[in-house]
C-alpha atoms as a PDB file:
ATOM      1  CA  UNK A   1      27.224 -83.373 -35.950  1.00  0.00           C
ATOM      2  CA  UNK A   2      26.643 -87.353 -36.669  1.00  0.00           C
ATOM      3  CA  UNK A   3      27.183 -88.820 -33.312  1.00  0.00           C
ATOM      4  CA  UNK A   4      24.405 -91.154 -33.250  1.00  0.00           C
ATOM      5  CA  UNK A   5      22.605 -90.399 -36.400  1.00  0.00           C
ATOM      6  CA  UNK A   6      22.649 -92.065 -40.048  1.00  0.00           C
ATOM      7  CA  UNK A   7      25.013 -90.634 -42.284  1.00  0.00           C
ATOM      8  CA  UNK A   8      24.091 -90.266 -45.682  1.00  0.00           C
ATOM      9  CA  UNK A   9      26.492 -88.840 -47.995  1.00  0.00           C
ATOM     10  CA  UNK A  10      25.693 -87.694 -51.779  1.00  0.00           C
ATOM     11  CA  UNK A  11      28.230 -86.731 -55.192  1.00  0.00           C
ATOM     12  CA  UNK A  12      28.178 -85.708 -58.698  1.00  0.00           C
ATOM     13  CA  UNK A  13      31.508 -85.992 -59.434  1.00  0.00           C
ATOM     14  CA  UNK A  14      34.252 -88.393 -57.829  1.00  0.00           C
ATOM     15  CA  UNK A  15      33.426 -88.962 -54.590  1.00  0.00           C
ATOM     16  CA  UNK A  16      37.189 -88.650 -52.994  1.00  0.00           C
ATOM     17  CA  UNK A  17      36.238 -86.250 -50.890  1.00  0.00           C
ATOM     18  CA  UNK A  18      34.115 -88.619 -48.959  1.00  0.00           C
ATOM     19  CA  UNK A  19      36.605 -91.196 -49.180  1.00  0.00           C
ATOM     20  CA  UNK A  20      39.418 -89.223 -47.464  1.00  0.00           C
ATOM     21  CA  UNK A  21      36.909 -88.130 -44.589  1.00  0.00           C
ATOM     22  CA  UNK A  22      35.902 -91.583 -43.946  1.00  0.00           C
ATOM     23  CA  UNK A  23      39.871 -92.879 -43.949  1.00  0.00           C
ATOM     24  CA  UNK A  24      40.456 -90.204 -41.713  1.00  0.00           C
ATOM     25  CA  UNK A  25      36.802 -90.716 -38.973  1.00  0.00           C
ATOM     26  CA  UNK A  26      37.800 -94.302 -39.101  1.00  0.00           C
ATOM     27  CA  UNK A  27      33.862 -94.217 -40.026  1.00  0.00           C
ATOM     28  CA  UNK A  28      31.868 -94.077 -43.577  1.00  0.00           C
ATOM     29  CA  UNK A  29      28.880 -93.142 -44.646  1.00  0.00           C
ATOM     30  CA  UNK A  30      25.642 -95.448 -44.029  1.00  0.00           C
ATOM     31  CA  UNK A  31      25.110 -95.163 -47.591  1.00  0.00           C
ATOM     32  CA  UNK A  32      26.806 -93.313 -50.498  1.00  0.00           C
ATOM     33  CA  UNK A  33      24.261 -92.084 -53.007  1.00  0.00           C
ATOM     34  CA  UNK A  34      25.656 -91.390 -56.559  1.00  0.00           C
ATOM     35  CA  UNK A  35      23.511 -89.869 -59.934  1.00  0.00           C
ATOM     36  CA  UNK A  36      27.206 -90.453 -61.461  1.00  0.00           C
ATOM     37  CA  UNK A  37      26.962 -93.851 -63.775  1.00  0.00           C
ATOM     38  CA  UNK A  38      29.097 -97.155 -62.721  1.00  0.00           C
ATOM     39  CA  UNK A  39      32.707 -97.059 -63.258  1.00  0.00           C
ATOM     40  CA  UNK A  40      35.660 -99.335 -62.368  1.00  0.00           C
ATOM     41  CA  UNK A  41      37.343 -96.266 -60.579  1.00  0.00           C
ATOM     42  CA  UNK A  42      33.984 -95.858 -57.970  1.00  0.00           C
ATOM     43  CA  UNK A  43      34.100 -95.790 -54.423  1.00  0.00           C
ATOM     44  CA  UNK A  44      34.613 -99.022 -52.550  1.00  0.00           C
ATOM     45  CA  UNK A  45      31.327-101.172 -52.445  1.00  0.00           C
ATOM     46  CA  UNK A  46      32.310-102.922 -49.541  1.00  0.00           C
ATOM     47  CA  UNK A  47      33.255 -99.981 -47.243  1.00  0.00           C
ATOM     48  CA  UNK A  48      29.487 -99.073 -47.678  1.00  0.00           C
ATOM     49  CA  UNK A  49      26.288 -99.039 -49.638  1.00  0.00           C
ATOM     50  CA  UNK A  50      26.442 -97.000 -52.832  1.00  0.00           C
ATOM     51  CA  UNK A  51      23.019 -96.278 -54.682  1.00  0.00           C
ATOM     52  CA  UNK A  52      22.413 -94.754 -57.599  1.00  0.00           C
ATOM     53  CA  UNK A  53      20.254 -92.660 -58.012  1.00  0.00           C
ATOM     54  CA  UNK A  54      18.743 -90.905 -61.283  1.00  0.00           C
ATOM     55  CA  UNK A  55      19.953 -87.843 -62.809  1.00  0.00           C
ATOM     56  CA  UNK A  56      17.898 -85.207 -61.284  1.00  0.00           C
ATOM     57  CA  UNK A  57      15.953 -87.159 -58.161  1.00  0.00           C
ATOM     58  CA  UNK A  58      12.749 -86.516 -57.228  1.00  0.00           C
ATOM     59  CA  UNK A  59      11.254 -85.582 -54.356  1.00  0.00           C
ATOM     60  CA  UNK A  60       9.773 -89.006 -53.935  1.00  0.00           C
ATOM     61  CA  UNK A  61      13.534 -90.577 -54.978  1.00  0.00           C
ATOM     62  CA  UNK A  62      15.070 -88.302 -52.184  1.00  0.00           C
ATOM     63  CA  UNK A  63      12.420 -89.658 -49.255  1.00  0.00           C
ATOM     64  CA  UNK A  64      13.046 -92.843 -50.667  1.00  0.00           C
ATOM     65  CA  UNK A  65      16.559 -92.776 -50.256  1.00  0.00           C
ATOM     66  CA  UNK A  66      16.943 -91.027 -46.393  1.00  0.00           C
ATOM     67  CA  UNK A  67      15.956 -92.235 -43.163  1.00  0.00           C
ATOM     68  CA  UNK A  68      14.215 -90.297 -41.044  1.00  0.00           C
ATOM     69  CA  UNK A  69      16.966 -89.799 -38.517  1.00  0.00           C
ATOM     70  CA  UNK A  70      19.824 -88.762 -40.606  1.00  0.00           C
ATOM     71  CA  UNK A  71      22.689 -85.898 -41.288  1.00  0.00           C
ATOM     72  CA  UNK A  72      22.845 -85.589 -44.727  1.00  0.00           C
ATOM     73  CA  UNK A  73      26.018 -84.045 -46.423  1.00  0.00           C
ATOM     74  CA  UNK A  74      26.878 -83.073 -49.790  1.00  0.00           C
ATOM     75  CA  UNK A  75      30.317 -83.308 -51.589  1.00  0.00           C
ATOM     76  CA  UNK A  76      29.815 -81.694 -54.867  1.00  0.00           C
ATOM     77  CA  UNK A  77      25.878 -83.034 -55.132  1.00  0.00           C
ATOM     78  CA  UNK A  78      25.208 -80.564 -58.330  1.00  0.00           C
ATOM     79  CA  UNK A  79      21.486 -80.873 -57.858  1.00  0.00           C
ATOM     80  CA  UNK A  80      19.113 -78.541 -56.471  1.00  0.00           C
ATOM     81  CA  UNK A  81      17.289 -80.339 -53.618  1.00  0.00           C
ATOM     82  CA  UNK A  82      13.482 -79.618 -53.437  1.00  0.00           C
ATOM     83  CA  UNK A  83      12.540 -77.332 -50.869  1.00  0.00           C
ATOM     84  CA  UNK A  84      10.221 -80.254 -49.213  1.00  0.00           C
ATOM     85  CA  UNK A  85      13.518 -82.179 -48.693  1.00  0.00           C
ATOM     86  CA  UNK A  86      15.042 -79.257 -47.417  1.00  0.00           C
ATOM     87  CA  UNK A  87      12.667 -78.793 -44.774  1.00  0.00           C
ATOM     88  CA  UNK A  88      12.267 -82.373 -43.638  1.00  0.00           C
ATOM     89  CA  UNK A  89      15.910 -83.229 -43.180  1.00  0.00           C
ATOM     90  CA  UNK A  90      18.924 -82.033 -41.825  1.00  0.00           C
ATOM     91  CA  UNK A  91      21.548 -81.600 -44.601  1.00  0.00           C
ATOM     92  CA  UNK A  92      24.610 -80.196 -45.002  1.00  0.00           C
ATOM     93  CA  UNK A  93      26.513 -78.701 -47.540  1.00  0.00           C
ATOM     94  CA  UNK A  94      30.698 -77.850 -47.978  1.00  0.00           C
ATOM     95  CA  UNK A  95      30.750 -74.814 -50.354  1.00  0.00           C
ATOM     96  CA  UNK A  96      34.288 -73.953 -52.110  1.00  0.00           C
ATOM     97  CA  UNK A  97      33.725 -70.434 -52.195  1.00  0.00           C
ATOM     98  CA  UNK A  98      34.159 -68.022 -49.300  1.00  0.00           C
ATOM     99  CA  UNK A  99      30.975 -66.592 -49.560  1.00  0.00           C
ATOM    100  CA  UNK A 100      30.728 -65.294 -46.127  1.00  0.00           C
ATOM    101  CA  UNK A 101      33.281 -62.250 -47.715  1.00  0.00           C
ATOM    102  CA  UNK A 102      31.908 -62.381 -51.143  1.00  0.00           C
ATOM    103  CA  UNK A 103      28.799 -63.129 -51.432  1.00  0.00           C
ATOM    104  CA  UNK A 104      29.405 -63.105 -55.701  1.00  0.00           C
ATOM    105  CA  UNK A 105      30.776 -67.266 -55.609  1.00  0.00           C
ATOM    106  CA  UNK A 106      27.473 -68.383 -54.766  1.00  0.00           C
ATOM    107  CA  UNK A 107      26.782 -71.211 -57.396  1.00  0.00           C
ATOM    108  CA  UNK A 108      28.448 -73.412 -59.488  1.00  0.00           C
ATOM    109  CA  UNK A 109      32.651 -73.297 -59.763  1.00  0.00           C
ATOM    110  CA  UNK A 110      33.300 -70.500 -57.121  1.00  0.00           C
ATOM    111  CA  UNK A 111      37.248 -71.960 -57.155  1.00  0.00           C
ATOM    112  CA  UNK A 112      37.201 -71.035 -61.501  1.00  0.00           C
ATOM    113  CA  UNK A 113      35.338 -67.487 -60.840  1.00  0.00           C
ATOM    114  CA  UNK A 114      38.002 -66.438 -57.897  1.00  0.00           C
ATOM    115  CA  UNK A 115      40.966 -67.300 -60.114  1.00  0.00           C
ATOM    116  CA  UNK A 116      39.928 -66.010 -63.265  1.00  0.00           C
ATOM    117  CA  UNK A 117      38.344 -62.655 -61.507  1.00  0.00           C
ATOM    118  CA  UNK A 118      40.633 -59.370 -61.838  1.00  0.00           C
ATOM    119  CA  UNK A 119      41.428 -58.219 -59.308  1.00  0.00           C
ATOM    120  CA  UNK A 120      42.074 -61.143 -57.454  1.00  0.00           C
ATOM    121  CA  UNK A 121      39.996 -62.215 -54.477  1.00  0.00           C
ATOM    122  CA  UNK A 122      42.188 -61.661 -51.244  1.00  0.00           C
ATOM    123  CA  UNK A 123      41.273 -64.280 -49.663  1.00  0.00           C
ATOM    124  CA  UNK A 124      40.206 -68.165 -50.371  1.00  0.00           C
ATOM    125  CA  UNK A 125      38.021 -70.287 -48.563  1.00  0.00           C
ATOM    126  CA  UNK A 126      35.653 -72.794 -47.768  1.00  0.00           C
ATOM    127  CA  UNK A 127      31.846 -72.843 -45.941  1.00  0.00           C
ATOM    128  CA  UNK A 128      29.690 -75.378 -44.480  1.00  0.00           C
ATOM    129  CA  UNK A 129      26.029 -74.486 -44.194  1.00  0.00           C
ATOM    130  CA  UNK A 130      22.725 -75.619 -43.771  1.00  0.00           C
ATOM    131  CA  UNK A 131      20.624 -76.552 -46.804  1.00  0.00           C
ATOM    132  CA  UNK A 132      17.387 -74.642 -47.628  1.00  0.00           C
ATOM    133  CA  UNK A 133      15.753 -74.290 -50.916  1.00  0.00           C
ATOM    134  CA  UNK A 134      18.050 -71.175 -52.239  1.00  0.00           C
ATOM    135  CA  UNK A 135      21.304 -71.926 -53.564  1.00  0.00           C
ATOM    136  CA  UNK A 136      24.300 -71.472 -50.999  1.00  0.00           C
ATOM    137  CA  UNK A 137      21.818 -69.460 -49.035  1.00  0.00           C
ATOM    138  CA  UNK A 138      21.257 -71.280 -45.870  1.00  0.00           C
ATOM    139  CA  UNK A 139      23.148 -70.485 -42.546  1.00  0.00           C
ATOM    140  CA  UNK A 140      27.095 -70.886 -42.060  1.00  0.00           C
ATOM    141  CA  UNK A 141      27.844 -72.776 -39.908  1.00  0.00           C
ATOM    142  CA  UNK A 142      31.259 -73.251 -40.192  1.00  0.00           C
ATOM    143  CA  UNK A 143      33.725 -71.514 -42.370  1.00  0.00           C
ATOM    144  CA  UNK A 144      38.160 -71.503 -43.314  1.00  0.00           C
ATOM    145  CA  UNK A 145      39.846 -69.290 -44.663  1.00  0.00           C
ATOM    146  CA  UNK A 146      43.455 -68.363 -45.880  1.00  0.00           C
ATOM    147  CA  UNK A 147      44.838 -65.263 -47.797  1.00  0.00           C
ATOM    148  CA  UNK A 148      44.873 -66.095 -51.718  1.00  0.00           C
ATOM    149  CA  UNK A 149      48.915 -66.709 -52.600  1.00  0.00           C
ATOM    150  CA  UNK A 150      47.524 -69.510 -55.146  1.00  0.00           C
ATOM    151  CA  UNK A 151      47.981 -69.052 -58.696  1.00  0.00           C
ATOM    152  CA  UNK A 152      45.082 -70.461 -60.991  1.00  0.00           C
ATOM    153  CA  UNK A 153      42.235 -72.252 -60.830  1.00  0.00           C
ATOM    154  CA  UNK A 154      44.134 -75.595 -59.853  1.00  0.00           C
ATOM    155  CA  UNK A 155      46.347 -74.697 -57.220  1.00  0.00           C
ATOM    156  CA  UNK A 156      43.295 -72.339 -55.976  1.00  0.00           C
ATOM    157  CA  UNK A 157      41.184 -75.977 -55.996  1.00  0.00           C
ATOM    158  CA  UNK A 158      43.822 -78.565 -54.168  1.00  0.00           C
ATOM    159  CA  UNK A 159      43.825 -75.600 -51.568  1.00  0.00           C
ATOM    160  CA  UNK A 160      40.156 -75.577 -51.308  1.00  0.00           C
ATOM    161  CA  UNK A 161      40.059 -79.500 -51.272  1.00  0.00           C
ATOM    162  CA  UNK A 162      42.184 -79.876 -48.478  1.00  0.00           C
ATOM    163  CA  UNK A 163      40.409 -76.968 -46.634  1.00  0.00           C
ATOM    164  CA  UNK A 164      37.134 -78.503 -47.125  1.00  0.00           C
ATOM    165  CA  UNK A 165      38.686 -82.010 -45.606  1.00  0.00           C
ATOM    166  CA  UNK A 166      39.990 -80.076 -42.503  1.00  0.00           C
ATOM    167  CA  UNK A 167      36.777 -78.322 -42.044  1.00  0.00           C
ATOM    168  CA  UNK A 168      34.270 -81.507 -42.656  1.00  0.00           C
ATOM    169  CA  UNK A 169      36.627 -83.688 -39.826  1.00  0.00           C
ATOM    170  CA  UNK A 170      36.187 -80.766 -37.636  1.00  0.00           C
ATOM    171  CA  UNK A 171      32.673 -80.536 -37.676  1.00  0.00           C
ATOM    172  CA  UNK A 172      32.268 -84.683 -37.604  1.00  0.00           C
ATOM    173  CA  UNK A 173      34.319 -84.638 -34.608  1.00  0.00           C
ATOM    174  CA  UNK A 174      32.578 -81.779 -32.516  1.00  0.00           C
ATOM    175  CA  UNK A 175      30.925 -83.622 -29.639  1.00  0.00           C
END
């Protein structure tokens, strides 16, 4: 999916996600872009460029930000990216919901929804798919599953987390 490209990787939230990817490619991201503020617990400046960004980026900020020739991914961006962007790049999002089976954990906190929903959801999983400008609407392109023998929303989530690591190295490493 990279092989040859720029990678350009975005978060909201921690950013570990990326980090364990990277430890495990042996390769990290061109450039890290954050709207999370500075803290002493951020990713490692000197494994790559980390910019941040403002809260909600513009469409200006975004074209700013990627080269033309990049695979963009998102690990937990909570932004909506402008349709304009959508079109004009190739980007890449891991959503923690299987929404290929139920279509209902589109949006924000899928991982919450399935473990507080009664009945329970069967099955747990994880989706990669193309960006476009509606919300977790784009094409799958890749998806995991497992049956659902978690119980709660944070045994549901380390699941999911390591699911979504398996899945992203898979897709990195198709040739």
């Amino acid at each position: 999916m990279i092989n040859g490209k720029h990678w350009t990787a975005l978060f909201s939230h921690t950013g570990s996600e990326i980090i364990k990817i990277s430890s495990r490619l042996k390769r990290s991201p061109d450039v890290i872009i954050t709207n999370k503020a500075p803290t002493s617990g951020d990713i490692n400046k000197d494994l790559t460029e980390v910019v941040y960004t403002p809260n909600r980026p513009s469409v200006t900020d975004y074209r700013n930000l990627f080269q033309p020739d990049t695979v963009v991914t998102l690990h937990g961006w909570m932004r909506i990216i402008p349709p304009e962007i959508c079109e004009e790049y190739e980007i890449y999002n891991l959503h923690p919901g299987l929404i290929t089976k139920y279509p209902e954990l589109k949006g924000a906190d899928p991982q919450k929804r399935a473990a507080e929903t009664d009945p329970e959801y069967s099955h747990i999983g994880c989706v990669v798919h193309r960006v476009t400008p509606g919300v977790d609407e784009g094409p799958v392109i890749a998806e995991s599953s497992t049956h659902n023998v978690y119980s709660g929303e944070k045994q549901i989530s380390c699941r999911l987390h390591e699911m979504a690591t398996e899945l992203w190295l898979d897709l990195f490493n198709q040739k």
